[in-house]
Protein backbone atom coordinates (compact mmCIF):
# COMPACT_ATOMS: atom_id res chain seq x y z
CA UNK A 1 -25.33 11.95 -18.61
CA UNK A 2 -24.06 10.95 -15.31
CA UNK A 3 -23.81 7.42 -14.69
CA UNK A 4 -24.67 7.33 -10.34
CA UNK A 5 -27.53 5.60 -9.59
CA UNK A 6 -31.03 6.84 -8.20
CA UNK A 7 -31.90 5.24 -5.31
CA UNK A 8 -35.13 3.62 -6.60
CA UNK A 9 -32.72 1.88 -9.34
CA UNK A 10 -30.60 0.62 -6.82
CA UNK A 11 -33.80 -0.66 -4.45
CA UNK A 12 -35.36 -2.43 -8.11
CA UNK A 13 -31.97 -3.95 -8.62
CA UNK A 14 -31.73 -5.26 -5.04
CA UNK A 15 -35.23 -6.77 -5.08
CA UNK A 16 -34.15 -8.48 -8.51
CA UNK A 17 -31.48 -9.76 -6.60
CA UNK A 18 -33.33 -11.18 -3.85
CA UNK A 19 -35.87 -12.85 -5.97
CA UNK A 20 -32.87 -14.68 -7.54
CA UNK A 21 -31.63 -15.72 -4.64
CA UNK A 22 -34.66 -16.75 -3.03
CA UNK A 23 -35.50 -18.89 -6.32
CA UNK A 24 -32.32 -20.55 -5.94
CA UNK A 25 -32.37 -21.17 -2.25
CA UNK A 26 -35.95 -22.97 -3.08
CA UNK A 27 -34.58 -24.76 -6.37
CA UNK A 28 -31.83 -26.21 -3.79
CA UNK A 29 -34.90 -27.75 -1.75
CA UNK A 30 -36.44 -29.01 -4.95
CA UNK A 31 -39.17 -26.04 -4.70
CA UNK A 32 -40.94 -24.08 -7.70
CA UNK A 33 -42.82 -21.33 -7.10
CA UNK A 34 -44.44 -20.67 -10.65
CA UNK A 35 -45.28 -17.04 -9.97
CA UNK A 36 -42.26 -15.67 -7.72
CA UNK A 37 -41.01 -12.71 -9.21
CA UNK A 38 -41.17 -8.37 -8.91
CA UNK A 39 -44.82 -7.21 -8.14
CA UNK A 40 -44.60 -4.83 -11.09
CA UNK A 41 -47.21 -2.39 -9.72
CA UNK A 42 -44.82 -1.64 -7.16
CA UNK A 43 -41.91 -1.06 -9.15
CA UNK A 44 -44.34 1.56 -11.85
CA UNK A 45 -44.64 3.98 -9.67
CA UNK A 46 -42.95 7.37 -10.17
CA UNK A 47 -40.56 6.29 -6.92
CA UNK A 48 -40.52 2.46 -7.05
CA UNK A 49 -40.87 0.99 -3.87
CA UNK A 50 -40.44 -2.91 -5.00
CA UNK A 51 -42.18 -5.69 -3.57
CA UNK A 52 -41.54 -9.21 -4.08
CA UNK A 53 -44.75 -11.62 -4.97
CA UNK A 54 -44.73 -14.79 -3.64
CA UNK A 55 -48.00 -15.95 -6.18
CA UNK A 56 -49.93 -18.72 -5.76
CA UNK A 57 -48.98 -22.69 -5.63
CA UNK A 58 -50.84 -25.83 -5.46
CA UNK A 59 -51.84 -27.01 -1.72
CA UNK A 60 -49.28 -29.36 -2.36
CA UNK A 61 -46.41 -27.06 -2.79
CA UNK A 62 -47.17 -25.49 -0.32
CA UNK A 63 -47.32 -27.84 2.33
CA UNK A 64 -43.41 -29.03 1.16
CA UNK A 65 -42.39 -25.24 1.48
CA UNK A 66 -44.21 -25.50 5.06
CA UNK A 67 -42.12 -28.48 5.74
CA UNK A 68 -38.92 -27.45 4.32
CA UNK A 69 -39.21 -24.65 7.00
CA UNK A 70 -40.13 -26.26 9.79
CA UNK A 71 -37.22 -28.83 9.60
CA UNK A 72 -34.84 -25.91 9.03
CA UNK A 73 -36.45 -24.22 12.21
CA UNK A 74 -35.93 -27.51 14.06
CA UNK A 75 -32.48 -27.27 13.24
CA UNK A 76 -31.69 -24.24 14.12
């Protein structure tokens, strides 16, 4: 059993990666998206080809996200 990696592993195990990352770039803002995580339909297929989902948030949430970026964008 050889132990390289297919290339759809390493693309699943970068999107895991990124959805970390992005939850704790959001946490450090004080943001919670309840449903962030792997679209799973996209990582079933015979050659995963990952997507991240976003889900859904309350109004409220989301207008803090929209405001968290727009004072970063004002910033930059």
């Amino acid at each position: 059993m050889s132990n390289k990696r297919t290339h759809a592993t390493i693309c699943v195990d970068e999107a895991k990666d990124t959805v970390e990352e992005l939850r704790a770039a959001l946490s450090a803002v004080g943001i919670k998206l309840p449903s962030l995580g792997l679209d799973l339909s996209s990582v079933a297929r015979e050659k995963p080809c990952p997507h991240i989902q976003l889900g859904g948030c309350a109004p409220e949430l989301a207008a803090r996200l929209a405001a968290v970026l727009r004072r970063k964008a004002a910033a930059a």
